[in-house]
N, C-alpha and C. Protein backbone atom coordinates (compact mmCIF):
# COMPACT_ATOMS: atom_id res chain seq x y z
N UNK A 1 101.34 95.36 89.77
CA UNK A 1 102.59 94.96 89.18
C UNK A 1 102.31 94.76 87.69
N UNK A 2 103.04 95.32 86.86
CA UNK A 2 103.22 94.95 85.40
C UNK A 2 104.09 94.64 84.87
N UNK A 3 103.79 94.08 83.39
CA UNK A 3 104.84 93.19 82.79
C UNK A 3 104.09 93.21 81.14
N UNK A 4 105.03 92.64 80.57
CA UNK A 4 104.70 92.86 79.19
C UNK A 4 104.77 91.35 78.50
N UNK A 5 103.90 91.62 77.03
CA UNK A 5 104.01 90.37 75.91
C UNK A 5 105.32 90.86 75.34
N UNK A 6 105.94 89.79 74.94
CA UNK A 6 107.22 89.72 73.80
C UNK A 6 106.92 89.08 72.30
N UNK A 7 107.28 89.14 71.92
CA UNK A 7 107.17 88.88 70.02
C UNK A 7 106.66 87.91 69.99
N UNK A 8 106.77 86.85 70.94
CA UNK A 8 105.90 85.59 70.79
C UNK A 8 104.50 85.19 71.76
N UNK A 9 104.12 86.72 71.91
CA UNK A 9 103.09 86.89 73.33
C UNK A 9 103.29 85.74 74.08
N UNK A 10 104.45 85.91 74.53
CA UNK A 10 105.22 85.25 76.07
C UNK A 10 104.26 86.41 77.22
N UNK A 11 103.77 86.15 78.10
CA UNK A 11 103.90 87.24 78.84
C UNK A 11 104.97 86.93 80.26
N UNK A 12 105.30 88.35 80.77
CA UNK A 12 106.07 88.77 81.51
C UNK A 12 105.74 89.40 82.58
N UNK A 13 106.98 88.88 84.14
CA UNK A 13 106.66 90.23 84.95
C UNK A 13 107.44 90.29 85.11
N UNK A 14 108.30 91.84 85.77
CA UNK A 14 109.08 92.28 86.11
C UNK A 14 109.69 92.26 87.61
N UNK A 15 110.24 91.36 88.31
CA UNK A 15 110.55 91.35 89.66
C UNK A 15 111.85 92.07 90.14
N UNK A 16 112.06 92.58 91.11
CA UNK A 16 113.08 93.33 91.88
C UNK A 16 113.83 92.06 92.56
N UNK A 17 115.15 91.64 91.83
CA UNK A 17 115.52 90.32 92.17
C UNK A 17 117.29 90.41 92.22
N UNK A 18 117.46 90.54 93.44
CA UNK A 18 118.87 90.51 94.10
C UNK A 18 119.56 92.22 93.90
N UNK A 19 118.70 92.92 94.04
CA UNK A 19 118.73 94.17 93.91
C UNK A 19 118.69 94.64 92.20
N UNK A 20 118.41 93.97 91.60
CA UNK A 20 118.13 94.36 89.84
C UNK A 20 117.01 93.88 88.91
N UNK A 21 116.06 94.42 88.37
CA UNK A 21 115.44 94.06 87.81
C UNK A 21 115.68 92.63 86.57
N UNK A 22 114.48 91.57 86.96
CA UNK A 22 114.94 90.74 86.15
C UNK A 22 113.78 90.00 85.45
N UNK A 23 112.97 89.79 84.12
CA UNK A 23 111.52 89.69 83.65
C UNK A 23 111.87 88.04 83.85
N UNK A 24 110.57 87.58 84.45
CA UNK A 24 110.69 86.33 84.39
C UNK A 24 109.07 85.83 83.62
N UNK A 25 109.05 84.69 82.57
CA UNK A 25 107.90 84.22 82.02
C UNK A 25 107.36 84.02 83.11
N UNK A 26 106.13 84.12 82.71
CA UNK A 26 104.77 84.05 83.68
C UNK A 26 104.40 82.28 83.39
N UNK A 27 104.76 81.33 83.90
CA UNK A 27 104.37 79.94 83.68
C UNK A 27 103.54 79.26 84.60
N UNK A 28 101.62 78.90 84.20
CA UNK A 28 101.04 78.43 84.74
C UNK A 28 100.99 77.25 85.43
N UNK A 29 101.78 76.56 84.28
CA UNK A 29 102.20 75.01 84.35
C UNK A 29 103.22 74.35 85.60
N UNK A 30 104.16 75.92 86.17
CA UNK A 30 105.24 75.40 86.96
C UNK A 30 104.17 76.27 88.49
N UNK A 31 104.06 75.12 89.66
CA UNK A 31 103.66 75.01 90.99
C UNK A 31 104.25 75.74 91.58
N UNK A 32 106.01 76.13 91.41
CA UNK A 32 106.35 76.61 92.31
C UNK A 32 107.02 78.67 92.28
N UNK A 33 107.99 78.48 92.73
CA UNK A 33 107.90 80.05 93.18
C UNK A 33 108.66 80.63 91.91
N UNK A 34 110.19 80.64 91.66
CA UNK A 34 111.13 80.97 90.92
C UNK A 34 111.82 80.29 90.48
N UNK A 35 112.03 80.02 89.06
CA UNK A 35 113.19 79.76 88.28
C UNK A 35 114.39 80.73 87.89
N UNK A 36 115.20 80.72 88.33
CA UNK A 36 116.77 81.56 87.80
C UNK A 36 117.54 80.62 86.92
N UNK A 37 118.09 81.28 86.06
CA UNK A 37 118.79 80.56 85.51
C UNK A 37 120.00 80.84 85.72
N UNK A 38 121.00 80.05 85.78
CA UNK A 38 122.81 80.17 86.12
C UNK A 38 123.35 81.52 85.71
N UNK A 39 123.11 81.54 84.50
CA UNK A 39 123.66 82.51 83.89
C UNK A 39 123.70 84.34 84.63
N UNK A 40 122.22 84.48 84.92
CA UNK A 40 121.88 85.30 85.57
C UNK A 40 121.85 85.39 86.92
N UNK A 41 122.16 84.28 87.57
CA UNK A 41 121.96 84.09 89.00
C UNK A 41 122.99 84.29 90.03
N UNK A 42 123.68 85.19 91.12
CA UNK A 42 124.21 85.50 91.88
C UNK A 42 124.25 84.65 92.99
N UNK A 43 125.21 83.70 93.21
CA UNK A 43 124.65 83.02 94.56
C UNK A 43 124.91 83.49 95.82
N UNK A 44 125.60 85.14 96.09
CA UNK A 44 125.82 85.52 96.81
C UNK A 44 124.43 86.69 97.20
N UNK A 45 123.38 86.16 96.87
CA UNK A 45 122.35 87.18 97.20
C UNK A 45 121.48 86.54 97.65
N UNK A 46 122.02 84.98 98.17
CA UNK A 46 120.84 84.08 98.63
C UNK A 46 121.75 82.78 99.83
N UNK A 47 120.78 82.41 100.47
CA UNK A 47 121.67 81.36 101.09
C UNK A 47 120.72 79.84 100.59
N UNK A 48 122.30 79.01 100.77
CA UNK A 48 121.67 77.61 99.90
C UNK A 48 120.42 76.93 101.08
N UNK A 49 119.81 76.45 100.05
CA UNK A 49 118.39 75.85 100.68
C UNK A 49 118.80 74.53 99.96
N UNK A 50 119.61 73.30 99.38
CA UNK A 50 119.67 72.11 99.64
C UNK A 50 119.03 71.86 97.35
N UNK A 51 118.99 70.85 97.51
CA UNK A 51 118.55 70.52 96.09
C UNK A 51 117.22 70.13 96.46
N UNK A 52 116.30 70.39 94.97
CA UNK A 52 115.02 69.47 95.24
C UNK A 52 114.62 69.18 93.48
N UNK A 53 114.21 67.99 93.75
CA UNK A 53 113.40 67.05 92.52
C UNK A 53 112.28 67.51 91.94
N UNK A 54 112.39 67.87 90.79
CA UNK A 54 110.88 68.74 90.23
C UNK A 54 110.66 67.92 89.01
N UNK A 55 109.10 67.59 88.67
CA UNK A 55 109.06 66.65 87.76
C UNK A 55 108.42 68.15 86.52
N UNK A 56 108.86 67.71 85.19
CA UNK A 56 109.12 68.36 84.17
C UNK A 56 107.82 68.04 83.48
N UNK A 57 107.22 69.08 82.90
CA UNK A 57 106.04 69.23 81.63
C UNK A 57 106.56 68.21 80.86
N UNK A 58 107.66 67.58 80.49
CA UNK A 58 107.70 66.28 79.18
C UNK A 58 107.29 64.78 79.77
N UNK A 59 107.13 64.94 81.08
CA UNK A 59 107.46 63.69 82.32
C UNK A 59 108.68 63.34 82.69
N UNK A 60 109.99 64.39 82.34
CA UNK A 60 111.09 63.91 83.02
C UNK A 60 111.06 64.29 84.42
N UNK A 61 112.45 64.02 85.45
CA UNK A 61 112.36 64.84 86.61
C UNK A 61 113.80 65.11 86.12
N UNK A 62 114.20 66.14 87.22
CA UNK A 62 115.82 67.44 86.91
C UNK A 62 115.94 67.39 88.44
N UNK A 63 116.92 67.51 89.11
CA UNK A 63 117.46 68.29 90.12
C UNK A 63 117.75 69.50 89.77
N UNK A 64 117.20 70.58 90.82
CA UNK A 64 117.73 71.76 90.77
C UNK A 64 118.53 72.21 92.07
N UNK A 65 119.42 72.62 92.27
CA UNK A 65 119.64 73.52 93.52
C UNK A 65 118.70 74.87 93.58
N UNK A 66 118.71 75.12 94.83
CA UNK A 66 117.59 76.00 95.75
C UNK A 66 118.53 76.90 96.33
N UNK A 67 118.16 78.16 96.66
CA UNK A 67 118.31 79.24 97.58
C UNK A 67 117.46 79.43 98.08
N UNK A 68 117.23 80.32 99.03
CA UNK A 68 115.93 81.31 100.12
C UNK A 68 116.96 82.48 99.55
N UNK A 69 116.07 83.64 99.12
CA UNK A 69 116.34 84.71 98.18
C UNK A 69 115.02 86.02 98.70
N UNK A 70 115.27 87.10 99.25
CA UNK A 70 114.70 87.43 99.05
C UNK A 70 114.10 88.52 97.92
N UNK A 71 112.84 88.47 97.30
CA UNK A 71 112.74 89.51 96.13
C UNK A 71 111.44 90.71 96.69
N UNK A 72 111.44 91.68 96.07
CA UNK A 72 110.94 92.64 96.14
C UNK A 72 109.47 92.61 95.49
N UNK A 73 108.37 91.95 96.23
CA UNK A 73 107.02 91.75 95.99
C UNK A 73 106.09 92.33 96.16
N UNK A 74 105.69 92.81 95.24
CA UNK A 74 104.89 94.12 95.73
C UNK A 74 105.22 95.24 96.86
N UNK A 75 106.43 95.50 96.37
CA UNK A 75 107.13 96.46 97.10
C UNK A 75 107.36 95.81 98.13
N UNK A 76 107.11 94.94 98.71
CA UNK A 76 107.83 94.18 100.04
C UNK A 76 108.91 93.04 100.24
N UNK A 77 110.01 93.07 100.89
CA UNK A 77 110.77 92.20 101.16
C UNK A 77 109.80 90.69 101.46
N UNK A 78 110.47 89.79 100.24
CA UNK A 78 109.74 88.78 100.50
C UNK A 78 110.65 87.34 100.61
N UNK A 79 110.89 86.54 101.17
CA UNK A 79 111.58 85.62 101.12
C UNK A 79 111.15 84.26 100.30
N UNK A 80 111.46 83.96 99.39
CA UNK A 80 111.10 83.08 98.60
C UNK A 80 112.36 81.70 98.46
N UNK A 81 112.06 80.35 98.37
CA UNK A 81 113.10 79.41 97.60
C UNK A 81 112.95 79.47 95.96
N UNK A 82 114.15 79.62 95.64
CA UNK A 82 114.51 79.95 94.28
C UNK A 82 115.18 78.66 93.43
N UNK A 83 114.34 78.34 92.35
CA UNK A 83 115.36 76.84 92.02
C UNK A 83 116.27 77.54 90.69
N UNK A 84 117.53 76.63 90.97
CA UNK A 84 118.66 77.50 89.89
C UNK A 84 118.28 76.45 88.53
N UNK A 85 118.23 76.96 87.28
CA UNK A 85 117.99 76.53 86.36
C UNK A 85 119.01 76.44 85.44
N UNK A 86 118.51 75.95 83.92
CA UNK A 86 120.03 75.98 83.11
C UNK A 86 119.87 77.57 82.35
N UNK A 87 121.09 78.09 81.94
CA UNK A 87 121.31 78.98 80.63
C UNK A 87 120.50 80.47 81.42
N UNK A 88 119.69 80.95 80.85
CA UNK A 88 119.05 82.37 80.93
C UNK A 88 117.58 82.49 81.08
N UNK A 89 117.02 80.85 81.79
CA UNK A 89 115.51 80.70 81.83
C UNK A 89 115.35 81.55 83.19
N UNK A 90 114.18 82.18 83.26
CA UNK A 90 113.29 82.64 84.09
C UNK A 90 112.17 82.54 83.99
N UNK A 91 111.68 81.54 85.26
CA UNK A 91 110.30 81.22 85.10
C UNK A 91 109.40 81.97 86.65
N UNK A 92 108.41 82.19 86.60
CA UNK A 92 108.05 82.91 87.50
C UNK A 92 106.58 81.93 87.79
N UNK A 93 106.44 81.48 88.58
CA UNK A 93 105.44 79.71 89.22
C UNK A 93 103.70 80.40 89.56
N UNK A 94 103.09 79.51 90.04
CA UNK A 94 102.05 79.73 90.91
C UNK A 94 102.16 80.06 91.76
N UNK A 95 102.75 79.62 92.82
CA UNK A 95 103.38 79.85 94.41
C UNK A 95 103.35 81.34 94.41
N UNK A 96 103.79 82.25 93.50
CA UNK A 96 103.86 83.74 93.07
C UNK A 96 102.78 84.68 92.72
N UNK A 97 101.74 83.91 92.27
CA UNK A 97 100.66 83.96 91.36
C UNK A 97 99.39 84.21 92.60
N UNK A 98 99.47 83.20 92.96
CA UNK A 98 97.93 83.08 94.09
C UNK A 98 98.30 83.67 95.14
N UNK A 99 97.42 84.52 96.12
CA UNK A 99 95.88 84.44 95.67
C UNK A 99 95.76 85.53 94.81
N UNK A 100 96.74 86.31 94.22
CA UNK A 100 96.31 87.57 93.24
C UNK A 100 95.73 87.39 91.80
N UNK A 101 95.50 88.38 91.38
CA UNK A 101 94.70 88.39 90.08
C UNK A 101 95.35 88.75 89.02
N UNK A 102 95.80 87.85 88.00
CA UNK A 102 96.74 87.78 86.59
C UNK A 102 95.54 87.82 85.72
N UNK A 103 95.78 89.02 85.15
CA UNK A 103 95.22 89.74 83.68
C UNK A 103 96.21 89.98 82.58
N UNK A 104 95.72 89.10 81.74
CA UNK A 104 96.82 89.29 80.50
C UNK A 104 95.80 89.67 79.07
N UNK A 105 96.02 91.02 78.35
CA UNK A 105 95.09 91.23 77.92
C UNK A 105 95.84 91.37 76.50
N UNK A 106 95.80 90.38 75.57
CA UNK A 106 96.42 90.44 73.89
C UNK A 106 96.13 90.78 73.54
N UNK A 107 94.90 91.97 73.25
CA UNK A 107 94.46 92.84 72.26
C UNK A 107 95.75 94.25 72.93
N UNK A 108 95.59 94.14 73.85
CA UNK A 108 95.84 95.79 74.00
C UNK A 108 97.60 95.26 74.55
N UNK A 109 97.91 94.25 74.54
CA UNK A 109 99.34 93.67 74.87
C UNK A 109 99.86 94.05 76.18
N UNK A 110 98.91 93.97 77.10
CA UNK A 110 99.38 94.32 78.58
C UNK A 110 99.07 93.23 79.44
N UNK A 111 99.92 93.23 80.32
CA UNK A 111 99.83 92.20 81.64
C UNK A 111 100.33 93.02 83.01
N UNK A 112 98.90 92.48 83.46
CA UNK A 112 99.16 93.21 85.25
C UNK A 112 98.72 91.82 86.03
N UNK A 113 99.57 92.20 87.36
CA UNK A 113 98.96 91.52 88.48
C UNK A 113 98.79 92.24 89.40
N UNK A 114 97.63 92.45 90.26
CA UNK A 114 97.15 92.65 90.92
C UNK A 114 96.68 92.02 92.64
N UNK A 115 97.57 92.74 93.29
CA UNK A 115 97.64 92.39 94.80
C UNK A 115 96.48 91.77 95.72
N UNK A 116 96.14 90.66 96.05
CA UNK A 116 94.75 90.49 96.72
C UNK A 116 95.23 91.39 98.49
N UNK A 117 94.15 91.74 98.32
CA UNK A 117 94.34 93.16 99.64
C UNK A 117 94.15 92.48 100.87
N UNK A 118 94.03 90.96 101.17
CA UNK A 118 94.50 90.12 102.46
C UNK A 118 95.52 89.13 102.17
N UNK A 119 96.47 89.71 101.27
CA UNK A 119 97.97 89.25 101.21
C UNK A 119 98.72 89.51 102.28
């Protein structure tokens, strides 16, 4: 799977998300699966999964509402909970991340992830 740096070597991946491509930041810091943000988010491509309490990188906590969504992961139908966010954020978690292998390489401005083959 690949994805790219942006002007502020953000890096990126590209997920297959409610049938359309949608780049979400690659964020080490967030545990969990998906961030959508409102703006972009369809709630008819997911069914509600309830609210949940996520405590914030500043030490605040937020409620978010949740879906079960499925996205297109490594070419496979995958069912994931999705927390709805504000405005046009897309964050893409750990939960997403492990056990595969994230290479982000700033000289040559590429980012891949790579499938662990007992996924």
């Amino acid at each position: 799977m690949h994805g790219f740096l942006d002007e502020l070597d953000q890096a990126f991946l590209t997920v297959q998300f409610g049938g359309a491509p949608l780049d979400f930041q690659i964020d080490t810091g967030f545990s969990g699966t998906l961030i959508v943000g409102t703006e972009l988010f369809d709630p008819s491509c997911g069914t509600p999964a309830g609210d949940v309490k996520a405590e914030l990188a500043d030490e605040h906590t937020a409620m978010y509402d949740t879906f079960m969504v499925v996205v297109n992961w490594f070419d496979e139908p995958t069912l994931v909970r999705v927390m709805i966010g504000p405005g046009k954020l897309c964050l893409l978690g750990t939960d997403m991340l492990k056990p595969h292998r994230l290479e982000i390489d700033y000289g040559v401005r590429t980012v891949e992830l790579t499938r662990n083959p007992n996924w």
